[in-house]
Protein backbone atom coordinates (compact mmCIF):
# COMPACT_ATOMS: atom_id res chain seq x y z
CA UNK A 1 -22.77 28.58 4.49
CA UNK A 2 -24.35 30.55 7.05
CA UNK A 3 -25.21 27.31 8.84
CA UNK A 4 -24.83 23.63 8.45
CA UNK A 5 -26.92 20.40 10.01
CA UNK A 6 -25.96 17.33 10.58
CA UNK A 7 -28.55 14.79 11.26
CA UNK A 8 -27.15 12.13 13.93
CA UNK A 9 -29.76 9.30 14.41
CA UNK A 10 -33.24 8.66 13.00
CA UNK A 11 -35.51 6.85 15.13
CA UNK A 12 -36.43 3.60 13.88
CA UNK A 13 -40.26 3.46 15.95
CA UNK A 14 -41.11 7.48 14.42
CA UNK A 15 -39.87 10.20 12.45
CA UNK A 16 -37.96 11.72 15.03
CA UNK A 17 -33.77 12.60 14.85
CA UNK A 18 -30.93 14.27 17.03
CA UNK A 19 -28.73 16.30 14.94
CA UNK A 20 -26.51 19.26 15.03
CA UNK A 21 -26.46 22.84 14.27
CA UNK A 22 -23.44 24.84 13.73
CA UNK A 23 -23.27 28.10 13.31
CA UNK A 24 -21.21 31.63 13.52
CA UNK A 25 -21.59 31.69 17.25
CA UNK A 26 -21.10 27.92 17.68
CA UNK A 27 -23.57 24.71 17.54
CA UNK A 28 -26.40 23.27 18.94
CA UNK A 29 -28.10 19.91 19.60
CA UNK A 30 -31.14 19.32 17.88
CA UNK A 31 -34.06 18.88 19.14
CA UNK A 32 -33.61 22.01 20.69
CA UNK A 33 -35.58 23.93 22.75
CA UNK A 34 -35.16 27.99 22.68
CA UNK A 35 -35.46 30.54 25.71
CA UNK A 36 -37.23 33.66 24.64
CA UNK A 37 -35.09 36.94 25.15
CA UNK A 38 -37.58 39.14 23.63
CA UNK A 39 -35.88 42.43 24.35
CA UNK A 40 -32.13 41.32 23.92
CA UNK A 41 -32.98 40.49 27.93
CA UNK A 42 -34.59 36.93 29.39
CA UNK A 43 -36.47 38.61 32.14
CA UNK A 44 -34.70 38.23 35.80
CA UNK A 45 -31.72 36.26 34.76
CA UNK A 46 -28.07 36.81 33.62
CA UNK A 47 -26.89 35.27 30.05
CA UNK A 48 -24.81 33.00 32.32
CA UNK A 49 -27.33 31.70 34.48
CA UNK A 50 -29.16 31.20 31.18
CA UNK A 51 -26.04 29.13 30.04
CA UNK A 52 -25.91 27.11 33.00
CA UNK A 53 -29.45 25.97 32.47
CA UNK A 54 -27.99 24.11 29.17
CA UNK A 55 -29.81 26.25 27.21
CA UNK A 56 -27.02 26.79 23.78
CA UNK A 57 -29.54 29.03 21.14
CA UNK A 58 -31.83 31.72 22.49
CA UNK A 59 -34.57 33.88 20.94
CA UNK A 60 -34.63 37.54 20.63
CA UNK A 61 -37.71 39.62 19.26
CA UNK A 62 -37.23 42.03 16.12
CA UNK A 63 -40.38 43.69 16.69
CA UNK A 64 -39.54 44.62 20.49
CA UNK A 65 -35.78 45.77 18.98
CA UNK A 66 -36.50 47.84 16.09
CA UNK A 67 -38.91 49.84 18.61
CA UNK A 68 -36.57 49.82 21.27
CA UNK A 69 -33.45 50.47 21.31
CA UNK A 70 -33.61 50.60 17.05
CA UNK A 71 -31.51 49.29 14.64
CA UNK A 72 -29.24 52.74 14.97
CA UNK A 73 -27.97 51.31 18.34
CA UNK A 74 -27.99 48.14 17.54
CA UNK A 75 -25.77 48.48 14.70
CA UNK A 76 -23.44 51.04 16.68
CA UNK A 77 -23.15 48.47 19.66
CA UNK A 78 -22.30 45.52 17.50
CA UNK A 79 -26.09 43.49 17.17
CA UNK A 80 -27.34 41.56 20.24
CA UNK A 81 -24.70 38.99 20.97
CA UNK A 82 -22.62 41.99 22.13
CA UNK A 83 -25.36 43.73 23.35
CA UNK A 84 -26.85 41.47 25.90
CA UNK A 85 -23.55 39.39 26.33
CA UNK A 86 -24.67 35.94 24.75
CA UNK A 87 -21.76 34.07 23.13
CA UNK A 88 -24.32 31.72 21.43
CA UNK A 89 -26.41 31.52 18.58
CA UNK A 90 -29.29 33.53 18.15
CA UNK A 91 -32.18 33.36 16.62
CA UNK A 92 -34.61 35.99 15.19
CA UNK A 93 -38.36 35.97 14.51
CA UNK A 94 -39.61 38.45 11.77
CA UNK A 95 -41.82 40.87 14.02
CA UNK A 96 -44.52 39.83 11.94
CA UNK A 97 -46.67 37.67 14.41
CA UNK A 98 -46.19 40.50 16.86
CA UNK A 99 -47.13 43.40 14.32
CA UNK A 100 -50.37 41.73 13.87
CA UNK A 101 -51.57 40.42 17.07
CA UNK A 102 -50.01 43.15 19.60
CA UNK A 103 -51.17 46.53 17.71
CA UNK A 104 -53.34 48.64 18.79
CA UNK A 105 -54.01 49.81 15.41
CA UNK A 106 -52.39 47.90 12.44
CA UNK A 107 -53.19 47.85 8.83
CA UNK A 108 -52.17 45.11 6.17
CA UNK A 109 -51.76 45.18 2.41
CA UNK A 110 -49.84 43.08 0.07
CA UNK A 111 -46.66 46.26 1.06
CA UNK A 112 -46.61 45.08 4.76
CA UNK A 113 -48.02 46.59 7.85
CA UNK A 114 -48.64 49.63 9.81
CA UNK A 115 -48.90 49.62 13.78
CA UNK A 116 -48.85 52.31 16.47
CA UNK A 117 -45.94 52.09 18.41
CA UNK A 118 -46.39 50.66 21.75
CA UNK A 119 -42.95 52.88 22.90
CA UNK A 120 -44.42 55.89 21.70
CA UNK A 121 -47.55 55.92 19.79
CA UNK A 122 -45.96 56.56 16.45
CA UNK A 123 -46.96 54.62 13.37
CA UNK A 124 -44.69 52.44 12.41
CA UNK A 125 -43.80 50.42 9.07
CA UNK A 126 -42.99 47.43 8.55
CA UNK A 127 -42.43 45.77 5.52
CA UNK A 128 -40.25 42.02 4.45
CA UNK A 129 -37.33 44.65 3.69
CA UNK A 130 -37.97 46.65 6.85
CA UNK A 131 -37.72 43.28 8.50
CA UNK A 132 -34.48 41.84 6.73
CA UNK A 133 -33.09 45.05 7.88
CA UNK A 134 -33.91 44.77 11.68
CA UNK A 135 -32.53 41.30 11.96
CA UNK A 136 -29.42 42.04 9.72
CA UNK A 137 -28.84 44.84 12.96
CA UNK A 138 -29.38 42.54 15.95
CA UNK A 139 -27.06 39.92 13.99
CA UNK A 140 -28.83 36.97 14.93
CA UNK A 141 -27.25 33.75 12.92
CA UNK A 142 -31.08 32.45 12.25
CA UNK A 143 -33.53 34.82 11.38
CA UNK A 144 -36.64 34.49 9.74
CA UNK A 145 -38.67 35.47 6.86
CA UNK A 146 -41.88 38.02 7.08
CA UNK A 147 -45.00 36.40 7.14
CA UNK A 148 -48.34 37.04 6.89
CA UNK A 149 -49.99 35.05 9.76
CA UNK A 150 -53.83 34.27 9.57
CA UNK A 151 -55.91 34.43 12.58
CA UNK A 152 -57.33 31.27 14.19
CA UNK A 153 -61.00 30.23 12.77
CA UNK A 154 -62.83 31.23 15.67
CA UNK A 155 -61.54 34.47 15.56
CA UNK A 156 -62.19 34.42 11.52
CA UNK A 157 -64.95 32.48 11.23
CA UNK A 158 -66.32 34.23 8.04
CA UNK A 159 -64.16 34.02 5.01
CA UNK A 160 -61.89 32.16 6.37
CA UNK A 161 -60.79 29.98 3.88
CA UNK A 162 -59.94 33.24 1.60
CA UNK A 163 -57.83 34.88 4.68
CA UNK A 164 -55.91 31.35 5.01
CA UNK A 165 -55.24 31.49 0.83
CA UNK A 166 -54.23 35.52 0.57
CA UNK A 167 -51.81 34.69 3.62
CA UNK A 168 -50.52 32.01 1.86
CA UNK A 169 -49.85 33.59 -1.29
CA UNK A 170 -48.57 36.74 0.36
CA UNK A 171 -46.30 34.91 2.40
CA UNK A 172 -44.84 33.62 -1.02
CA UNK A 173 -44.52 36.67 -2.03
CA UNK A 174 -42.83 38.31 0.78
CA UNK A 175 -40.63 35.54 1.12
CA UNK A 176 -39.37 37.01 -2.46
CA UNK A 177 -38.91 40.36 -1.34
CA UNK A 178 -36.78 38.96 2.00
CA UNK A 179 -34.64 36.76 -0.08
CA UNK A 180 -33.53 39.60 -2.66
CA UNK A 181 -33.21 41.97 0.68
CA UNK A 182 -30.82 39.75 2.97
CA UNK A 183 -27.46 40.40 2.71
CA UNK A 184 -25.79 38.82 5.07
CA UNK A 185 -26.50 35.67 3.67
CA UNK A 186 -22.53 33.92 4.35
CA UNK A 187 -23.48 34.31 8.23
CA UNK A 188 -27.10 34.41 8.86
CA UNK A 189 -29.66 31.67 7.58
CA UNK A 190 -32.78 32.74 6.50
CA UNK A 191 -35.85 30.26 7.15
CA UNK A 192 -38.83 30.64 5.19
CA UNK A 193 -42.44 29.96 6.81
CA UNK A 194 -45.39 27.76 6.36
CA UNK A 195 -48.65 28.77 6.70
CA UNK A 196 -52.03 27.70 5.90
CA UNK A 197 -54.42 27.49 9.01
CA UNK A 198 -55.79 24.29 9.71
CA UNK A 199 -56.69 23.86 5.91
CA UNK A 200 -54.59 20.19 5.25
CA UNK A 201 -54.91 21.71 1.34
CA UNK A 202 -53.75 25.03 2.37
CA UNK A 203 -50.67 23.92 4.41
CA UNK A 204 -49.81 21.46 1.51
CA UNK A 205 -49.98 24.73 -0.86
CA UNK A 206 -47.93 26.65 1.21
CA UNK A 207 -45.28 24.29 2.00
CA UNK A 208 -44.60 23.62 -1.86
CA UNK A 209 -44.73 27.88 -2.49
CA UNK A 210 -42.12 27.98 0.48
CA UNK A 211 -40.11 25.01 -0.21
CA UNK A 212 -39.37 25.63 -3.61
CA UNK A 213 -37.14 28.22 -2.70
CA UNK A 214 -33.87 26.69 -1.40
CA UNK A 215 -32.86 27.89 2.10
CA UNK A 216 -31.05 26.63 5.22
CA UNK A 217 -34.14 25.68 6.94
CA UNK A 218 -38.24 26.16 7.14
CA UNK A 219 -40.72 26.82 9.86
CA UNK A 220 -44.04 25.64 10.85
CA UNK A 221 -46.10 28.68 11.74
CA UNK A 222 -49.33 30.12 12.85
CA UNK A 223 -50.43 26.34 14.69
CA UNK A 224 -50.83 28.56 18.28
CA UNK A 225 -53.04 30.68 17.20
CA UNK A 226 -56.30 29.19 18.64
CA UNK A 227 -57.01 26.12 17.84
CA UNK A 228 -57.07 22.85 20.00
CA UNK A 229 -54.29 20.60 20.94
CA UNK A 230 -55.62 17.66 18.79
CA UNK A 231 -56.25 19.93 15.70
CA UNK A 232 -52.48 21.29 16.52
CA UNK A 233 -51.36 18.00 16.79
CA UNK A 234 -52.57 16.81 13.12
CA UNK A 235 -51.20 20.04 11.46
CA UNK A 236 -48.01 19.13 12.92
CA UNK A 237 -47.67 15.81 12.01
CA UNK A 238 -49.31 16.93 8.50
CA UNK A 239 -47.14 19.67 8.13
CA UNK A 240 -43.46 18.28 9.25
CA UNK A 241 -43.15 15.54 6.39
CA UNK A 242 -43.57 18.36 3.77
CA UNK A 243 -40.64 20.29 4.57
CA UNK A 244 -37.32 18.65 3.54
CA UNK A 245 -35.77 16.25 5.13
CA UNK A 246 -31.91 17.47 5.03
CA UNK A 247 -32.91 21.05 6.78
CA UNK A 248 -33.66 22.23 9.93
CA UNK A 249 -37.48 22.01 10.72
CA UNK A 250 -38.22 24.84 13.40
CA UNK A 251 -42.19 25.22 15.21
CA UNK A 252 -43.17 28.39 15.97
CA UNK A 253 -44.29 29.27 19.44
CA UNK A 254 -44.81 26.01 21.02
CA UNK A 255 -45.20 24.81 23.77
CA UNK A 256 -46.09 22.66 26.54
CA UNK A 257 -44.20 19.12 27.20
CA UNK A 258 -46.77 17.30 25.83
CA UNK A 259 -47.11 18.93 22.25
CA UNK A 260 -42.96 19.21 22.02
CA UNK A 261 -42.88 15.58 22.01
CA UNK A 262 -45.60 15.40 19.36
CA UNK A 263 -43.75 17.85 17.48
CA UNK A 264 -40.13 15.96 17.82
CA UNK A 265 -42.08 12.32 16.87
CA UNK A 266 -43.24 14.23 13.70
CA UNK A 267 -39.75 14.98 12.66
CA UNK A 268 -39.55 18.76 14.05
CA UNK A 269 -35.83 19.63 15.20
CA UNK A 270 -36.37 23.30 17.08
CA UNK A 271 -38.98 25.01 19.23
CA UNK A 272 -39.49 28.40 21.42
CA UNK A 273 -41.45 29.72 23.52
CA UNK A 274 -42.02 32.12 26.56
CA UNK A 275 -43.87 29.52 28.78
CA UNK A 276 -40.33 28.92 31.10
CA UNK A 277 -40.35 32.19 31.84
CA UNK A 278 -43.29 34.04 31.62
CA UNK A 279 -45.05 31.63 34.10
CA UNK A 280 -42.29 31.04 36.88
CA UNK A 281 -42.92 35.00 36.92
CA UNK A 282 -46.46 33.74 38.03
CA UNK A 283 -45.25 31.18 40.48
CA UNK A 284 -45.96 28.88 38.21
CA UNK A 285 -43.52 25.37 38.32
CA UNK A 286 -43.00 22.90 35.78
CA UNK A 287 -42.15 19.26 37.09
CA UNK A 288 -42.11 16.17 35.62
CA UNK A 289 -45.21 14.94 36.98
CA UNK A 290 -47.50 18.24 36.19
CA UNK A 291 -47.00 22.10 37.22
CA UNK A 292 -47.11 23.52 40.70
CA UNK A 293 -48.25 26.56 41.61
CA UNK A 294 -46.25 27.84 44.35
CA UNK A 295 -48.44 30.39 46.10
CA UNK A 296 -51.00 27.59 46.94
CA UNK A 297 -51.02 27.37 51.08
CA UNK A 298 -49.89 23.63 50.96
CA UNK A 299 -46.44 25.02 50.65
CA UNK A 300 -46.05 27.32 53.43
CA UNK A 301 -44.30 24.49 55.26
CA UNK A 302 -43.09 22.58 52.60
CA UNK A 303 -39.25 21.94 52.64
CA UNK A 304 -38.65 19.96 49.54
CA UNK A 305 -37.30 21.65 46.89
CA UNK A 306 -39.45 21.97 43.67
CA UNK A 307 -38.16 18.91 42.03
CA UNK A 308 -36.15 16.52 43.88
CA UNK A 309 -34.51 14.99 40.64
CA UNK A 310 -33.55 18.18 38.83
CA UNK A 311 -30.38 19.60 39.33
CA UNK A 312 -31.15 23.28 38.16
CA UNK A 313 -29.29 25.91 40.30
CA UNK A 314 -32.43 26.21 42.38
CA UNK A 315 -33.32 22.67 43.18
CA UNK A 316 -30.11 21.76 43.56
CA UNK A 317 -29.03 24.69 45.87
CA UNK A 318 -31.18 23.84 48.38
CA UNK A 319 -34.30 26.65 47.98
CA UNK A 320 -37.48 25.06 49.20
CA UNK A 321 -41.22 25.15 48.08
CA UNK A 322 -42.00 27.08 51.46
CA UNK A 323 -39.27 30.00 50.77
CA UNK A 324 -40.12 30.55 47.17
CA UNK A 325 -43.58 30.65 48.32
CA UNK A 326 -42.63 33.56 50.84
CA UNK A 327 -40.72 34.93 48.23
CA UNK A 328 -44.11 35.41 46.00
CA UNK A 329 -46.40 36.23 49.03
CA UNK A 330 -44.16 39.03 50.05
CA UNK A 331 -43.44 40.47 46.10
CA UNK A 332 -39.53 39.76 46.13
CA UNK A 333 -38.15 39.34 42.71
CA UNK A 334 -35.95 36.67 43.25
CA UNK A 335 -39.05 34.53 43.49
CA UNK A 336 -39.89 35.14 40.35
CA UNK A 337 -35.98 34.96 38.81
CA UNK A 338 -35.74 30.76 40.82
CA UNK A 339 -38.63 29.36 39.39
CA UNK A 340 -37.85 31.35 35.99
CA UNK A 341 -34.27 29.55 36.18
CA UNK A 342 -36.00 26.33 36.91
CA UNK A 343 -38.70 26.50 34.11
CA UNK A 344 -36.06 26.83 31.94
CA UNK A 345 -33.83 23.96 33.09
CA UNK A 346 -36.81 21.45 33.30
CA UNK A 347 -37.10 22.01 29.61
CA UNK A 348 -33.82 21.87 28.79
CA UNK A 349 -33.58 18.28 31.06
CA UNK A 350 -36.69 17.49 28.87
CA UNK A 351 -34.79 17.96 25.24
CA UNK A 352 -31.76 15.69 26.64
CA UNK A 353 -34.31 13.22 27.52
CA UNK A 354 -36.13 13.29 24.51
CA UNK A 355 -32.58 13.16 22.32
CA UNK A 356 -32.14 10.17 24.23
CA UNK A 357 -34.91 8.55 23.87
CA UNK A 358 -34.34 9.26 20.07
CA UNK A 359 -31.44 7.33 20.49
CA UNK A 360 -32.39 4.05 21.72
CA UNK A 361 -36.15 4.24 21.15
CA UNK A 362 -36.72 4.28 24.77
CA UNK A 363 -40.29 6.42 24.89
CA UNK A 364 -41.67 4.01 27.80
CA UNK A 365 -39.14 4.85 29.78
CA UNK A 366 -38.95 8.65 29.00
CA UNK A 367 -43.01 8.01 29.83
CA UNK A 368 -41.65 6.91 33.09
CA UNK A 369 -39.61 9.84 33.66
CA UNK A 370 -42.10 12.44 32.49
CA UNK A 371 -45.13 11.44 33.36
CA UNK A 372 -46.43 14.86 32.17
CA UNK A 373 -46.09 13.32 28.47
CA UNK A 374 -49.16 10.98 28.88
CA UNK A 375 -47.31 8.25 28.00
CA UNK A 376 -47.69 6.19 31.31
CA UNK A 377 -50.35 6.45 33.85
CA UNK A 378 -49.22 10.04 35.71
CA UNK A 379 -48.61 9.24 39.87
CA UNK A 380 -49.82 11.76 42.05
CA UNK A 381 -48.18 14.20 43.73
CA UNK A 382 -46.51 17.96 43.00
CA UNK A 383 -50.01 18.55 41.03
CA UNK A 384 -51.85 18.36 43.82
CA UNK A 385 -54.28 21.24 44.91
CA UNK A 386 -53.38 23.80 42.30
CA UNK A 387 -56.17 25.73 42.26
CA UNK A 388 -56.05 27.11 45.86
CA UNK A 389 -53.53 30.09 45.93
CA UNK A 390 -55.22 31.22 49.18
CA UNK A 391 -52.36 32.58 51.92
């Protein structure tokens, strides 16, 4: 078994549950939440101050690695883990999302698709076996199968429906043609993907084409495509319940604190996504009571740190809202490396939360302690004046 999961506790008040993920590179609490190294890199920071943010599984991007550096060095230097350094597990998206929405130029048929290379403007193939082969280099112990992602209805508005059902049924198909491709199966778990738009019929189709092939865990995909929050919201709690119950149930993509814990109440164990990271690089500061943005002039003489109760390496070592302000005013990188360490640590602080409120069925007081959730009345404070990034 490439992996195995261990479910710990069901909530008795929703469909939520901790469990446990172990795999070649060792385990991780579920419901996790996954740092995106998208290059074999997270942007700023060392693997080990990644570590000491709590974060155990991280992300890394096959479409970004099979351009650069390529599966030749990435097989000759022993896949990612020794690449970048990370003694954890891994985790590997298809390149598929990112072969569709980053191309310049792509074309798709039933064989795959064909982008120009964003490296070096070469057209590029990539196909479910092209895919299997890129993640089989990095070595990731989850990696995913290559899907055909629709676009969001307001990007598709005509013939929508018929984009949703081709995806659906190539997405079938590919999943095939990645199943008889993956060879590494003893070591690295292949999840298969559900799509369907925001058709409830559609996801319900998909589900039962994915499902029915047995596999150490599924994902929920293409729900950030577009669409609202509420619409996201009801695909997720539609789509969760059709996936089974003794495997891993993984979301694509998402998100912000509020739609995680509408994702973990709907039975959902994992989650990525660049938001840690790719907004502390734009000053931007998650707290528990709503995000600061650390250029605004209200900071200039502000001593506090950017959460009192978080004990992230920056919070707790003392670096204030007025010098990480500086730091962005004047264009020093370490500005940009804090608040990315924070972002990352407030989510992680989040997930034990949330796996304890699993626990005891304590969501009025997580409410209390993350106001951002909606759950209680949110108190004023950090969120105040974020708008005004004036010097």
């Amino acid at each position: 078994m490439a992996i195995s999961f261990t479910i710990n506790h069901q909530s008795r008040q929703t469909a939520a549950r901790t469990g446990r993920i172990k795999t070649h590179h060792g385990c991780f609490d579920t419901p996790a939440f996954m740092p995106v190294a998208t290059a074999a890199a997270m942007k700023l920071l060392t693997p080990e101050q990644v570590r000491s943010t709590g974060s155990q599984i991280i992300l890394n991007n096959a479409y970004h690695l099979m351009l650069r550096p390529g599966v030749d060095v990435l097989q000759q230097m022993g896949g990612t883990h020794e690449f970048m350094r990370w003694d954890g597990p891994v985790l590997t998206d298809s390149g598929g999302f990112q072969a569709f929405s980053m191309s310049d130029i792509n074309s798709v048929d039933d064989d795959g698709v064909r982008f120009k290379s964003f490296v070096d403007g070469s057209m590029v193939s990539m196909t479910p076996e092209r895919s299997m082969e890129v993640q089989h280099a990095i070595g990731a112990d989850i990696i995913m199968a290559f899907d055909d992602c629709p676009p969001s209805r307001q990007d598709h508005p005509e013939g929508y429906l018929d984009r949703v059902r081709l995806a659906n049924d190539r997405t079938a198909r590919w999943l095939q043609r990645c199943i008889d491709a993956h060879v590494h199966s003893d070591h690295q778990a292949l999840f298969g993907i559900v799509q369907g738009g925001t058709e409830p019929d559609e996801r319900a189709r998909s589900a039962e084409q994915v499902t029915q092939m047995d596999l150490p865990g599924y994902a929920i995909g293409g729900v950030a495509v577009g669409e609202s929050n509420e619409l996201m919201h009801e695909i997720i709690r539609l789509t969760a319940p059709m996936l089974p119950e003794q495997k891993p149930r993984y979301l694509m993509g998402v998100g912000y604190e509020r739609d995680l814990l509408q994702a973990v109440q709907a039975g959902v164990d994992m989650f990525d996504c660049v938001l840690p990271t790719r907004n502390g690089r734009k000053a931007y500061a998650f707290t528990s009571r709503g995000p600061l943005r650390l250029r605004n002039a209200s900071f200039k003489l502000d001593p506090g740190p950017i959460e009192a109760e978080c004990d992230c390496q920056v919070c707790a070592g003392g670096f204030s809202r007025s010098y990480l302000r500086h730091l962005f005013m004047a264009d020093e990188l370490l500005g940009s490396a804090l608040v990315s360490l924070h972002n990352i640590r407030h989510f992680q602080r989040l997930m034990l939360d949330i796996r304890g409120a699993i626990m005891d069925d304590s969501w009025s007081l997580l409410g209390q302690r993350w106001p951002v959730l909606g759950l209680e009345p949110a108190v004023s404070g950090p969120g105040e004046g974020l708008d005004d990034d004036s010097a």
